[in-house]
PDB file of N, CA and C in Angstrom:
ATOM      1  N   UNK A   1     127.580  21.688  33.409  1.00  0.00           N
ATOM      2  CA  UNK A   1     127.945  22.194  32.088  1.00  0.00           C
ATOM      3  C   UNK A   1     129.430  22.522  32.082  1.00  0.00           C
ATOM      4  N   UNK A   2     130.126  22.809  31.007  1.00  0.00           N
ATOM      5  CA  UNK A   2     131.662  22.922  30.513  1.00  0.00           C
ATOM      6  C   UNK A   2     132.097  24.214  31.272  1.00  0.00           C
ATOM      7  N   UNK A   3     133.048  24.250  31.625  1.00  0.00           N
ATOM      8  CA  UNK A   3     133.512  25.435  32.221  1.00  0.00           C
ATOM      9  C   UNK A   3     134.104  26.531  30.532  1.00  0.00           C
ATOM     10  N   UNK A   4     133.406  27.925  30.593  1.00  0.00           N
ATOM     11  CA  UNK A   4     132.989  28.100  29.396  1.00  0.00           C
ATOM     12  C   UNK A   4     134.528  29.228  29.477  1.00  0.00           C
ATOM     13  N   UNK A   5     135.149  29.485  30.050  1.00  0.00           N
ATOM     14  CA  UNK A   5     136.398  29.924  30.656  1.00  0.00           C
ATOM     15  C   UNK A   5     137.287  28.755  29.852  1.00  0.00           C
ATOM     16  N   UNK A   6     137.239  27.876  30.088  1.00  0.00           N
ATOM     17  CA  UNK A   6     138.254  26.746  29.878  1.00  0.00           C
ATOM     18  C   UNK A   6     138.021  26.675  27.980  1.00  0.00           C
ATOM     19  N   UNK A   7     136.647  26.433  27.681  1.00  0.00           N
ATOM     20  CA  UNK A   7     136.618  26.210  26.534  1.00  0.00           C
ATOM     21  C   UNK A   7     136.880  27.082  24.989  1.00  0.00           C
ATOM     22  N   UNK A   8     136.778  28.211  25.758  1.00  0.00           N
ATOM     23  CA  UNK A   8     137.278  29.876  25.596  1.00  0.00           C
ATOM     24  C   UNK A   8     138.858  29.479  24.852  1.00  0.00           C
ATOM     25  N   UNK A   9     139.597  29.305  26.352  1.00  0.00           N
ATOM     26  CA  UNK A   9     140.661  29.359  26.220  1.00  0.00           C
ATOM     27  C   UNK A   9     141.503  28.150  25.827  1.00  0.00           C
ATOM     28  N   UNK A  10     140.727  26.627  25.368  1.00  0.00           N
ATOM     29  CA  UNK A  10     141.689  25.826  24.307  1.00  0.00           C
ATOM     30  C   UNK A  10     141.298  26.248  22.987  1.00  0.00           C
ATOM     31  N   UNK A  11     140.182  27.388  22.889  1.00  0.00           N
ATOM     32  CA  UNK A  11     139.388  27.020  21.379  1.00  0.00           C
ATOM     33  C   UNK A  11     140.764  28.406  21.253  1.00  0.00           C
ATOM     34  N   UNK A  12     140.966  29.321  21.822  1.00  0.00           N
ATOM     35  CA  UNK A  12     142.262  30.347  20.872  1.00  0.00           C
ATOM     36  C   UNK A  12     143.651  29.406  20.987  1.00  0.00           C
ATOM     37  N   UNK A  13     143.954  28.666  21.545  1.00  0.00           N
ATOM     38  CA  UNK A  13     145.022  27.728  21.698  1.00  0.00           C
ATOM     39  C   UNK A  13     144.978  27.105  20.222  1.00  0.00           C
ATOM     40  N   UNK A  14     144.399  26.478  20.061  1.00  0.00           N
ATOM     41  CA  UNK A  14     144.334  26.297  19.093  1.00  0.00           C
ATOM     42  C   UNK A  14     144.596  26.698  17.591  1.00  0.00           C
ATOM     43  N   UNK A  15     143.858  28.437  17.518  1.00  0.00           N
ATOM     44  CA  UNK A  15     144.194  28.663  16.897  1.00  0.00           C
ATOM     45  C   UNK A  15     145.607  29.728  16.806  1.00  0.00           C
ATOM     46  N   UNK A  16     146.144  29.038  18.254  1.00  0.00           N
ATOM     47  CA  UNK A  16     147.818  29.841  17.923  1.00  0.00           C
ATOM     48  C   UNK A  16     149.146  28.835  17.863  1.00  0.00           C
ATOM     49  N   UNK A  17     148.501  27.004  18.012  1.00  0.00           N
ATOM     50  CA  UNK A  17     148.891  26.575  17.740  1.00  0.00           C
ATOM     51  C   UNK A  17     149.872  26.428  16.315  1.00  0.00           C
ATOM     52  N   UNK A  18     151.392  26.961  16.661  1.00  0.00           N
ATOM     53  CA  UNK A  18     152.206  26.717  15.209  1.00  0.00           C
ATOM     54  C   UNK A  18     152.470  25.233  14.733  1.00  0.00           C
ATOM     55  N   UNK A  19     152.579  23.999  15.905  1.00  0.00           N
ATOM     56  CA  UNK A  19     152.872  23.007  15.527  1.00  0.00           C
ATOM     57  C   UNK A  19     151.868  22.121  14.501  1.00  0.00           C
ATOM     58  N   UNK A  20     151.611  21.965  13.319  1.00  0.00           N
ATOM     59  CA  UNK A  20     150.707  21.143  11.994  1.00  0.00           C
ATOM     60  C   UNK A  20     149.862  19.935  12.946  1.00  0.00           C
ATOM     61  N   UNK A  21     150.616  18.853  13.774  1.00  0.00           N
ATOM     62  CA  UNK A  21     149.967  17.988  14.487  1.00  0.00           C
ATOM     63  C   UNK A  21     149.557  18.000  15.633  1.00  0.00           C
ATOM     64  N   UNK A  22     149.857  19.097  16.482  1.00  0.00           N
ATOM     65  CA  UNK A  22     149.132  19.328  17.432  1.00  0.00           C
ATOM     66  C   UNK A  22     147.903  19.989  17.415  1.00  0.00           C
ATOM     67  N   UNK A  23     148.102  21.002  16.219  1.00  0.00           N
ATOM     68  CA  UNK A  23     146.582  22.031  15.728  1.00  0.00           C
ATOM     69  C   UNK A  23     145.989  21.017  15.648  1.00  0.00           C
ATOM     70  N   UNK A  24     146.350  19.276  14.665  1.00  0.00           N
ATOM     71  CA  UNK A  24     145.510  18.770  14.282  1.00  0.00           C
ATOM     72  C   UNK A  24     144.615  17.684  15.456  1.00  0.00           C
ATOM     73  N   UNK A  25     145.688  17.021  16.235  1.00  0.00           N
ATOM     74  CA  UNK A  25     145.220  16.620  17.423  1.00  0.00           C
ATOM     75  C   UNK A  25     143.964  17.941  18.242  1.00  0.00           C
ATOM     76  N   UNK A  26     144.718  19.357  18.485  1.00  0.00           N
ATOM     77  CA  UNK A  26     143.637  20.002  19.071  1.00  0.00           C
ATOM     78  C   UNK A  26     141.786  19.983  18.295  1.00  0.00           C
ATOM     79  N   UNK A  27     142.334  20.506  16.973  1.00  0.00           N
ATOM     80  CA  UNK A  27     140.742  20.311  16.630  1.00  0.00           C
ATOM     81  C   UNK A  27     139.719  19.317  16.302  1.00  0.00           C
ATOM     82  N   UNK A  28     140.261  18.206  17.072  1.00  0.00           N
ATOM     83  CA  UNK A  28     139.506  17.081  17.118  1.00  0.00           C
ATOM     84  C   UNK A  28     138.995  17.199  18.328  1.00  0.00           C
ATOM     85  N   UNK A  29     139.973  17.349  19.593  1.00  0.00           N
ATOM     86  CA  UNK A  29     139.220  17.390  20.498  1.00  0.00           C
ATOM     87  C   UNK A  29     138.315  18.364  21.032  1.00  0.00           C
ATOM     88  N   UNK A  30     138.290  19.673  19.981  1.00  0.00           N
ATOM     89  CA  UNK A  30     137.620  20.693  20.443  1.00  0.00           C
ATOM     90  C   UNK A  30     135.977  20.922  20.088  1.00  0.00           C
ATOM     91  N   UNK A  31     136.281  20.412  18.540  1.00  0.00           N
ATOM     92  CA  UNK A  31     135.117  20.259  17.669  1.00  0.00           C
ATOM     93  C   UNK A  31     134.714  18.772  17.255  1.00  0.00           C
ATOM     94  N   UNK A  32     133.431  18.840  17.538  1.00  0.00           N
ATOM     95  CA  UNK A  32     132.407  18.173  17.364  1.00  0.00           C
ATOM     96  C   UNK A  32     133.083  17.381  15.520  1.00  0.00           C
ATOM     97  N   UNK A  33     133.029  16.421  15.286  1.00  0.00           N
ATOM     98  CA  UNK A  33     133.227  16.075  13.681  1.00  0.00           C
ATOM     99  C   UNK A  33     132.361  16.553  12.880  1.00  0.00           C
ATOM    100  N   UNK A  34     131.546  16.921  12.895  1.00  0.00           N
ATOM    101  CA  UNK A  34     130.593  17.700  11.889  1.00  0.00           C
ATOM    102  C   UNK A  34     130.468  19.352  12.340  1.00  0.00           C
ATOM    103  N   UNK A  35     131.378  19.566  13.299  1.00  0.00           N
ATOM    104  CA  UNK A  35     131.257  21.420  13.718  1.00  0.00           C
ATOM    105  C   UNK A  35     131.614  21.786  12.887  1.00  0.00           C
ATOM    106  N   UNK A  36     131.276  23.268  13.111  1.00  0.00           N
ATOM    107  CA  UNK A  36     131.236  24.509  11.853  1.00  0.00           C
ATOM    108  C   UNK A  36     131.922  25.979  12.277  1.00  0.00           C
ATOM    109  N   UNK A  37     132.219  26.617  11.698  1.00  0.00           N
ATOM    110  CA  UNK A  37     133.375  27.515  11.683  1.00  0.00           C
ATOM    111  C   UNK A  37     132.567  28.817  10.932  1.00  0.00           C
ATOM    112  N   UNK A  38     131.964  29.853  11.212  1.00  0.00           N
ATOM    113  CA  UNK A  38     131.166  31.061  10.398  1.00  0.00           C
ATOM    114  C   UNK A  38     131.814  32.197  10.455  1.00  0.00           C
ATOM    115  N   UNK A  39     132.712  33.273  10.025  1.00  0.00           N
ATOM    116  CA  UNK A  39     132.690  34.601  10.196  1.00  0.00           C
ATOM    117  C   UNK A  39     132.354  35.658   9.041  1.00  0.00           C
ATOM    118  N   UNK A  40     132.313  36.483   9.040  1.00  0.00           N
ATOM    119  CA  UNK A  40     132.202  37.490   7.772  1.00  0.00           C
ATOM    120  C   UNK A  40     132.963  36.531   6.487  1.00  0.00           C
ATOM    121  N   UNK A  41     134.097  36.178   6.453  1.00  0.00           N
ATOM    122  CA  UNK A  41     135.241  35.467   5.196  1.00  0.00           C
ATOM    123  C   UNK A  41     135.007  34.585   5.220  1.00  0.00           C
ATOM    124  N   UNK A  42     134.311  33.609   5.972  1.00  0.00           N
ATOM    125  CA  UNK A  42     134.677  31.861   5.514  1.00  0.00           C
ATOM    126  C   UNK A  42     133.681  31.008   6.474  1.00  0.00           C
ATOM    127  N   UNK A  43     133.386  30.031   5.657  1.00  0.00           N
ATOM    128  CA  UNK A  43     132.521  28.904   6.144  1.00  0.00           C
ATOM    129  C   UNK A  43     132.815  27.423   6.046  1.00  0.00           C
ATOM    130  N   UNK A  44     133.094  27.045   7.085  1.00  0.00           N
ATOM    131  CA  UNK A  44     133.764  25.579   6.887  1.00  0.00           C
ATOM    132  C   UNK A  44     132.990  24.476   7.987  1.00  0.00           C
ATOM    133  N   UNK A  45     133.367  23.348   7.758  1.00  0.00           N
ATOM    134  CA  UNK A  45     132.635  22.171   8.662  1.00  0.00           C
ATOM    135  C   UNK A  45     133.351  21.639   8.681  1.00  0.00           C
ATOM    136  N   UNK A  46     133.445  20.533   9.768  1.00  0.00           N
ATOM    137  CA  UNK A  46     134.176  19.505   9.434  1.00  0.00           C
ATOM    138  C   UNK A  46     135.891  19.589   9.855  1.00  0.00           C
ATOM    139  N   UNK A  47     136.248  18.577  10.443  1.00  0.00           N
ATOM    140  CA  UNK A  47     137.316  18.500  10.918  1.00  0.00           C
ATOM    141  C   UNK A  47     138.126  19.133  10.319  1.00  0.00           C
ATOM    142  N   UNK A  48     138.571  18.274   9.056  1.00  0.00           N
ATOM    143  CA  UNK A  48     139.255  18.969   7.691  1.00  0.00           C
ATOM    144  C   UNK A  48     139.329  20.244   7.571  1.00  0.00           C
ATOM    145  N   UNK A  49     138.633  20.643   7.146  1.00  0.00           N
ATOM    146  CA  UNK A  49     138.258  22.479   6.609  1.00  0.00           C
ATOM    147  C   UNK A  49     138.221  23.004   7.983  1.00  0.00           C
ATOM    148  N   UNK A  50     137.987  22.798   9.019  1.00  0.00           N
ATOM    149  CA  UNK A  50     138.663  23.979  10.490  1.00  0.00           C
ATOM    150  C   UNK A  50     139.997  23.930  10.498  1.00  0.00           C
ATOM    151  N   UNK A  51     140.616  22.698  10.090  1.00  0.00           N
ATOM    152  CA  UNK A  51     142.048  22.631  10.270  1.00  0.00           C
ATOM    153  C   UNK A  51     142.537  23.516   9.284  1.00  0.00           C
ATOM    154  N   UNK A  52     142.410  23.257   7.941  1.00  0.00           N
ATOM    155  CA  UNK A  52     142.861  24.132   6.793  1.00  0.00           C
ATOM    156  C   UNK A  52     142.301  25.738   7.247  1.00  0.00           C
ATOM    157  N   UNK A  53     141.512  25.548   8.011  1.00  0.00           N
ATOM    158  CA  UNK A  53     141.289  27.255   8.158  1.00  0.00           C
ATOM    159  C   UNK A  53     142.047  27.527   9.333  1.00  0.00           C
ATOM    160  N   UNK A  54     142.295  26.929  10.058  1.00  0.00           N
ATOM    161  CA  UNK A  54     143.151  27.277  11.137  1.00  0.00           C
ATOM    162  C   UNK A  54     144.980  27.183  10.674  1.00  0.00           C
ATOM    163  N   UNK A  55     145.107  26.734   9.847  1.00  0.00           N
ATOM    164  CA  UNK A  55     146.787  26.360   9.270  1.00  0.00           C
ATOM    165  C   UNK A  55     146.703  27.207   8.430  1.00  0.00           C
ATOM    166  N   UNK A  56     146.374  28.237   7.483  1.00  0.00           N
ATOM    167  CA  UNK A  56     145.854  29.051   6.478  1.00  0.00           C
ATOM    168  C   UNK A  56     145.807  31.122   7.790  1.00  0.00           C
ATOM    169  N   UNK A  57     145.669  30.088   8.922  1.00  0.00           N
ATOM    170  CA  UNK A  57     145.133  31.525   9.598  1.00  0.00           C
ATOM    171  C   UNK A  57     147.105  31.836  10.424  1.00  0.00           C
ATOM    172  N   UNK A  58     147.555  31.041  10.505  1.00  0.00           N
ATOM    173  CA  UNK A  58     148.883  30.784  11.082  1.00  0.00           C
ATOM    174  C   UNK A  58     149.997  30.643  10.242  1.00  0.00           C
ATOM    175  N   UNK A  59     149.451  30.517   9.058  1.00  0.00           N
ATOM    176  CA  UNK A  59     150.747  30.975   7.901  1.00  0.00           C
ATOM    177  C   UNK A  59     150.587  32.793   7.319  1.00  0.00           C
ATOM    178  N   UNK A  60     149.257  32.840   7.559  1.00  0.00           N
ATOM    179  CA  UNK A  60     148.649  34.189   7.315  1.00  0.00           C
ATOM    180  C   UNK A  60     149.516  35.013   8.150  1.00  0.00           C
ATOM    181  N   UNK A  61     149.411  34.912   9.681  1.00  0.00           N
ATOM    182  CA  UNK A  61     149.528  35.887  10.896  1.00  0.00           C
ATOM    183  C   UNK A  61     150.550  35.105  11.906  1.00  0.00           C
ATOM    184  N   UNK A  62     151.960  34.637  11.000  1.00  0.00           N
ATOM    185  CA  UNK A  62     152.885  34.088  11.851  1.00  0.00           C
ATOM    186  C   UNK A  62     153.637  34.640  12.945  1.00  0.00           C
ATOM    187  N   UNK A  63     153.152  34.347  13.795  1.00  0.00           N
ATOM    188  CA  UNK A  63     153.900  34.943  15.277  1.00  0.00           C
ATOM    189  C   UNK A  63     152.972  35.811  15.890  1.00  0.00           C
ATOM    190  N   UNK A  64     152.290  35.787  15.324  1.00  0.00           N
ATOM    191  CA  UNK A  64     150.729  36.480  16.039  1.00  0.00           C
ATOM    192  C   UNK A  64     150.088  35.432  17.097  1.00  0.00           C
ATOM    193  N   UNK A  65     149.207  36.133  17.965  1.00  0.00           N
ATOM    194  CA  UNK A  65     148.720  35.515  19.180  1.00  0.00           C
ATOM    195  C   UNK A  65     147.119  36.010  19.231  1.00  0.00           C
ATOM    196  N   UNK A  66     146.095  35.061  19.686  1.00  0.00           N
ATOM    197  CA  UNK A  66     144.975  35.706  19.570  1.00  0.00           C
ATOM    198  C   UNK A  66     144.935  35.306  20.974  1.00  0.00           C
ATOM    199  N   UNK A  67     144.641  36.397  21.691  1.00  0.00           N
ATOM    200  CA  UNK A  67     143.972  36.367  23.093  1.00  0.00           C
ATOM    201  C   UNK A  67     142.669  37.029  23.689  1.00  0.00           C
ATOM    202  N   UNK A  68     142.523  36.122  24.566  1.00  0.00           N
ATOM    203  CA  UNK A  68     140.876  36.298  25.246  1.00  0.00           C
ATOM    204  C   UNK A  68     140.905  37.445  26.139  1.00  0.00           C
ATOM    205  N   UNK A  69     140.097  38.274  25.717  1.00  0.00           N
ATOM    206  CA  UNK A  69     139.768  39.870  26.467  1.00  0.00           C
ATOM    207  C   UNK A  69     138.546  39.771  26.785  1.00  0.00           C
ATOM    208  N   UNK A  70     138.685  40.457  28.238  1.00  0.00           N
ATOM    209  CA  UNK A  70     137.120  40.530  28.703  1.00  0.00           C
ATOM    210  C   UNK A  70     136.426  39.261  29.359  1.00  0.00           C
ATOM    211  N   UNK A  71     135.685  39.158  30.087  1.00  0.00           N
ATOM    212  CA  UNK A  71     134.944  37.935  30.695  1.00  0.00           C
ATOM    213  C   UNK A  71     134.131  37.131  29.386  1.00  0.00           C
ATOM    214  N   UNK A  72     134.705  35.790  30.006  1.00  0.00           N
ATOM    215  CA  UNK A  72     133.813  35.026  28.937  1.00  0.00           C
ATOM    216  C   UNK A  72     132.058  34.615  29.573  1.00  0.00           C
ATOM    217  N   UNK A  73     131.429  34.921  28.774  1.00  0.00           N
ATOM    218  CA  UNK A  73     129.603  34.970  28.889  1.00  0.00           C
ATOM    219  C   UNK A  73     129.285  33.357  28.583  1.00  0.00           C
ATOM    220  N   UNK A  74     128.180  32.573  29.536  1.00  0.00           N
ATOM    221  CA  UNK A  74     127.750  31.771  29.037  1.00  0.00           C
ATOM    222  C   UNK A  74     126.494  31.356  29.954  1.00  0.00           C
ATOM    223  N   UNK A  75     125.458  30.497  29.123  1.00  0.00           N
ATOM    224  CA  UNK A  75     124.361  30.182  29.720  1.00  0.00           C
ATOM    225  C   UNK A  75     124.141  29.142  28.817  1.00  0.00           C
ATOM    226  N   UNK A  76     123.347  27.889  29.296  1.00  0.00           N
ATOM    227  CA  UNK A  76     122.912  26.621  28.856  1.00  0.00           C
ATOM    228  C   UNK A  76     124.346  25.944  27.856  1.00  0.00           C
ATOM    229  N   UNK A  77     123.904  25.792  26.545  1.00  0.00           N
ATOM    230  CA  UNK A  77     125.033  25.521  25.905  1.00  0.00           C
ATOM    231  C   UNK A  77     125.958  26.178  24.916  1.00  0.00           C
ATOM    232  N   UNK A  78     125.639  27.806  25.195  1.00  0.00           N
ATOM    233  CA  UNK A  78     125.824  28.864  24.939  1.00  0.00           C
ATOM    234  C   UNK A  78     126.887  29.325  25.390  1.00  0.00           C
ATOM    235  N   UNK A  79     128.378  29.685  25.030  1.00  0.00           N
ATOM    236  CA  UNK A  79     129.261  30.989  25.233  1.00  0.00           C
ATOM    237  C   UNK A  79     129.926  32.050  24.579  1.00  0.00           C
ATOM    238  N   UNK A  80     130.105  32.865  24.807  1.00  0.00           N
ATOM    239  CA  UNK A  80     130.470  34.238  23.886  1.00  0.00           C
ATOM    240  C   UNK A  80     131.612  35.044  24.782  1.00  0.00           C
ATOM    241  N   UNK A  81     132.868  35.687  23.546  1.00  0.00           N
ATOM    242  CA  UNK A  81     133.743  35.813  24.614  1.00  0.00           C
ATOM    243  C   UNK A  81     134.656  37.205  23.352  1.00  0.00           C
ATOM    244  N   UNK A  82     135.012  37.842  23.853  1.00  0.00           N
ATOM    245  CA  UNK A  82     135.827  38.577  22.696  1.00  0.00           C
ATOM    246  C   UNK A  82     137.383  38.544  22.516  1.00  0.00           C
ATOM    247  N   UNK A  83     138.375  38.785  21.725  1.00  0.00           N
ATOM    248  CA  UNK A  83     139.288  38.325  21.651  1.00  0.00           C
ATOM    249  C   UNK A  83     139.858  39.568  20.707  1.00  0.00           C
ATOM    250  N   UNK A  84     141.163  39.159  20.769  1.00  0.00           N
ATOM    251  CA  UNK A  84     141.955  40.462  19.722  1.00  0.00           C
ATOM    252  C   UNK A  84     143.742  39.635  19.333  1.00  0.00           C
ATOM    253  N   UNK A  85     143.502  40.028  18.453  1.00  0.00           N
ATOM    254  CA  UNK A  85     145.004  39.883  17.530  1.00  0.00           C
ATOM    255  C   UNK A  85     146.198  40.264  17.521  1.00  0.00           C
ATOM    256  N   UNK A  86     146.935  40.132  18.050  1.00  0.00           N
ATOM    257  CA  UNK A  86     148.588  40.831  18.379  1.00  0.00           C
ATOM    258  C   UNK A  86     149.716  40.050  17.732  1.00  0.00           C
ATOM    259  N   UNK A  87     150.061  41.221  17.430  1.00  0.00           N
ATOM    260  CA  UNK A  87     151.565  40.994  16.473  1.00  0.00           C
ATOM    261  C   UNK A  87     152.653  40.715  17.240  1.00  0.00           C
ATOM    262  N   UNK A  88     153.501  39.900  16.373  1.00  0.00           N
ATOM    263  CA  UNK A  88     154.405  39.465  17.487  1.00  0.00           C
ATOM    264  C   UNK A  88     155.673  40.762  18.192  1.00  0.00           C
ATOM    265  N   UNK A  89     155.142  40.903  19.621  1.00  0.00           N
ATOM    266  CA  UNK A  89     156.038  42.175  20.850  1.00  0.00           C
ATOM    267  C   UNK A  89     155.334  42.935  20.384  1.00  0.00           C
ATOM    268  N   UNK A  90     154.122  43.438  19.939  1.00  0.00           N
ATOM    269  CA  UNK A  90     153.182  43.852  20.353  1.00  0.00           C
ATOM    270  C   UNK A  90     152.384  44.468  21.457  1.00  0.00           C
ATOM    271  N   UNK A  91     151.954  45.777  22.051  1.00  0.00           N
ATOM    272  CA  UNK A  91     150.982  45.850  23.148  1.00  0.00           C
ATOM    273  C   UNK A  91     149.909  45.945  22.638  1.00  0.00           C
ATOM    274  N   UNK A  92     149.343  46.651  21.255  1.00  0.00           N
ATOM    275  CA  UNK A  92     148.525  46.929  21.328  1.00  0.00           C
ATOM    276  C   UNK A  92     147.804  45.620  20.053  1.00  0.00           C
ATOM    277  N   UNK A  93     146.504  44.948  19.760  1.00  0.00           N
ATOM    278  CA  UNK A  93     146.001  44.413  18.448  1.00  0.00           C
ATOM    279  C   UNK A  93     145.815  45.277  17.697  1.00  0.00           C
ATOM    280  N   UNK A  94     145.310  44.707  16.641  1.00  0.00           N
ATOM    281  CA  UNK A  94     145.593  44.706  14.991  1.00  0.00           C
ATOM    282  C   UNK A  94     143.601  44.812  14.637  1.00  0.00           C
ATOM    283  N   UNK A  95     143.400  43.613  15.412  1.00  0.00           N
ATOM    284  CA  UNK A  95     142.333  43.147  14.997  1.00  0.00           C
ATOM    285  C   UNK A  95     141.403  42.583  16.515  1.00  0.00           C
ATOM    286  N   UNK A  96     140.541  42.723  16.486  1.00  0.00           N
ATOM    287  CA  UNK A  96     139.128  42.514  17.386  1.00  0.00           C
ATOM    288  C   UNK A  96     138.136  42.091  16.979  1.00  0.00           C
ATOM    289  N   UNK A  97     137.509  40.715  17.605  1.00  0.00           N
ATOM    290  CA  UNK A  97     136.334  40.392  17.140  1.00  0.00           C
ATOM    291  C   UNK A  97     135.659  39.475  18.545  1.00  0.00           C
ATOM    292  N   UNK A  98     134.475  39.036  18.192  1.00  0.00           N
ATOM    293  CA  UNK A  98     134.049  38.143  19.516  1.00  0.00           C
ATOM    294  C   UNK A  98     133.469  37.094  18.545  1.00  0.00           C
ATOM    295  N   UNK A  99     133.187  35.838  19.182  1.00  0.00           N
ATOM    296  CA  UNK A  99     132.640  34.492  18.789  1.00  0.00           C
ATOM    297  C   UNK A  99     131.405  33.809  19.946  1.00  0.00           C
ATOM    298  N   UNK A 100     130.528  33.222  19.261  1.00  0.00           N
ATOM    299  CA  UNK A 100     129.557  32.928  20.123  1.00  0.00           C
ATOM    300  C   UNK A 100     129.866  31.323  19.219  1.00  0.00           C
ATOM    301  N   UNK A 101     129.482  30.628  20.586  1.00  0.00           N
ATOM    302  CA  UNK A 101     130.014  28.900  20.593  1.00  0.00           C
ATOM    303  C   UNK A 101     128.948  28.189  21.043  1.00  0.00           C
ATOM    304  N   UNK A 102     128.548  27.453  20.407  1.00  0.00           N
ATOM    305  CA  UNK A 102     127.230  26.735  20.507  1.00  0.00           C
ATOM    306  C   UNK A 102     127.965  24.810  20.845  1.00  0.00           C
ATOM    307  N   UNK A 103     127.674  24.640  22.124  1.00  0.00           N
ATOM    308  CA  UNK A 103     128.400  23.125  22.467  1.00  0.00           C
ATOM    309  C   UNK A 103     127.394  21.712  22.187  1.00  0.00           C
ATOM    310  N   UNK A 104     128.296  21.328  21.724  1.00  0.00           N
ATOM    311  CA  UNK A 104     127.304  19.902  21.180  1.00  0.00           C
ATOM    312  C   UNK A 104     127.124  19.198  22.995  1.00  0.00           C
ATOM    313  N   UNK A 105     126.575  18.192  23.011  1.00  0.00           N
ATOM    314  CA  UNK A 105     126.495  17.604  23.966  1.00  0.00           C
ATOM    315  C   UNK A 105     127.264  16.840  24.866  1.00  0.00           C
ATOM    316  N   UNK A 106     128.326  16.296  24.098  1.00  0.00           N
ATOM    317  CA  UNK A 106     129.271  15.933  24.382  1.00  0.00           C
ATOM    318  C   UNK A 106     130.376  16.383  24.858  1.00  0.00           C
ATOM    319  N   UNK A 107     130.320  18.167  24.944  1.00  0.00           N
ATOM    320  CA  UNK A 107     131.227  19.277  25.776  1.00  0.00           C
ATOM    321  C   UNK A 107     131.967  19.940  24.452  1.00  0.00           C
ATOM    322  N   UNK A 108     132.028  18.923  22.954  1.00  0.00           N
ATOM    323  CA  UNK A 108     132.722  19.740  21.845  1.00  0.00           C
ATOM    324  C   UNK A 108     132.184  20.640  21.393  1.00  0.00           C
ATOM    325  N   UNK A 109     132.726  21.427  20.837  1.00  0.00           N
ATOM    326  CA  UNK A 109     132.253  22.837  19.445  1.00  0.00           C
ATOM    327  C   UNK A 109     131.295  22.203  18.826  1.00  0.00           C
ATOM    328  N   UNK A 110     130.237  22.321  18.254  1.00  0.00           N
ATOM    329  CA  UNK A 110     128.901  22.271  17.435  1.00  0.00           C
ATOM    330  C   UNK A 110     129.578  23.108  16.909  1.00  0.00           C
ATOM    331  N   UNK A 111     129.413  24.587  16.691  1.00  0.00           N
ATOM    332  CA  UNK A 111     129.390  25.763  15.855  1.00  0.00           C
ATOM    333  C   UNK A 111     129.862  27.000  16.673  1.00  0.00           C
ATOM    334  N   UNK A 112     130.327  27.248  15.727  1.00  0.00           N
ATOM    335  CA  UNK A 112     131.387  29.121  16.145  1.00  0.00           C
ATOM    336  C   UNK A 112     131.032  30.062  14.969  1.00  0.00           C
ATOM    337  N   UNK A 113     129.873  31.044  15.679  1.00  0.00           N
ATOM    338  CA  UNK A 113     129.701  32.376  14.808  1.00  0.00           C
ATOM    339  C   UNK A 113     131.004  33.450  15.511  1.00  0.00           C
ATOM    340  N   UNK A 114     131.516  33.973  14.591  1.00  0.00           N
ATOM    341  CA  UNK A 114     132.709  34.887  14.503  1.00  0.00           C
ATOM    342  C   UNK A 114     132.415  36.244  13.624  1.00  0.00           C
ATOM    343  N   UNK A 115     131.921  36.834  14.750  1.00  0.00           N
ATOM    344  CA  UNK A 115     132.081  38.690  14.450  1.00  0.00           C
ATOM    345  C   UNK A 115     133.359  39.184  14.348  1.00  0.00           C
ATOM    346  N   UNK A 116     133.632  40.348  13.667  1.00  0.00           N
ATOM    347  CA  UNK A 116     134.656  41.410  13.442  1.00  0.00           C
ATOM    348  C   UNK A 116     134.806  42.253  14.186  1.00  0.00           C
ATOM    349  N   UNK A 117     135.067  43.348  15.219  1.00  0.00           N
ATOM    350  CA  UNK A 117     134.684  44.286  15.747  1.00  0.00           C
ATOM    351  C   UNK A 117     135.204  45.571  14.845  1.00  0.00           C
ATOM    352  N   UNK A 118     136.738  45.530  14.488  1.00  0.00           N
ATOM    353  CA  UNK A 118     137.851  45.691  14.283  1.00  0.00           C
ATOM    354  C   UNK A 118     138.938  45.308  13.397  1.00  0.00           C
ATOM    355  N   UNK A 119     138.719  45.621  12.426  1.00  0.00           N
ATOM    356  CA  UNK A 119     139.870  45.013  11.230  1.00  0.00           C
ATOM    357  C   UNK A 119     140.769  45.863  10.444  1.00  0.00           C
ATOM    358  N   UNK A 120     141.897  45.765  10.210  1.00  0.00           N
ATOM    359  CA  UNK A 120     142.497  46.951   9.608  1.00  0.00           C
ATOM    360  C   UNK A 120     141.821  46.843   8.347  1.00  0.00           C
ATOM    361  N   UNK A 121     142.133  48.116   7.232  1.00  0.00           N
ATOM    362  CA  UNK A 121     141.508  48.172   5.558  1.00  0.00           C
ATOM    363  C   UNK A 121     142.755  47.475   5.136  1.00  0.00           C
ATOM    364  N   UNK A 122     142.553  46.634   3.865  1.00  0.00           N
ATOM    365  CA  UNK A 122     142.815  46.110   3.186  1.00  0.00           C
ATOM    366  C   UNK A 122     143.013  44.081   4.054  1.00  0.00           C
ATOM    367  N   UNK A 123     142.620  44.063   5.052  1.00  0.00           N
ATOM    368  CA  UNK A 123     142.882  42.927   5.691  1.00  0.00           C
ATOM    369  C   UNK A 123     141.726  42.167   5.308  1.00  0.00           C
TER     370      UNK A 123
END
């Protein structure tokens, strides 16, 4: 099975990717063409709409970094991992949440449920 460490850590790459064609190159290879994207705000599928949610999340929170906290969890095709939001020169985040990643067979993203832990008010 995928080293769930590794997959952890291109799936936030991704989304701190600033460059437009590399985000777009990344979420091809990350997600499945029919994967799906779930959190409290937004629901998307599909190559397309992860990208627009990921280019939408990086014009949002420019110079921000989302990094992987804590051991990443996984069993069968199952991983779950938590993560937090930092502003740019930053020590401390903004924002905290964890994601559970369901892998298609082929080693890509199927689906990403995305909890909140942590959000400022009005965000």
């Amino acid at each position: 099975m995928s080293n769930f460490t590794a997959v952890a850590n291109n799936y936030l790459a991704a989304w701190n990717e600033d460059d437009a064609d590399r985000r777009k190159v990344l979420v091809r290879e990350l997600w499945a063409e029919d994967g799906d994207y779930v959190d409290p705000q937004v629901s998307v599928r599909g190559h397309e709409e992860i990208e627009a949610l990921l280019t939408g999340a990086r014009a949002q929170f420019a110079g921000f970094e989302f990094r992987l906290s804590g051991v990443v969890d996984g069993h069968h095709d199952r991983l779950r991992f938590t993560w937090e939001l930092f502003p740019p020169n930053a020590s401390e985040s903004i924002v905290e949440g964890f994601d559970v990643v369901a892998l298609a067979d082929d080693g890509r993203i199927a689906s990403v449920s995305g909890f909140l832990n942590r959000v400022p008010e009005g965000m």
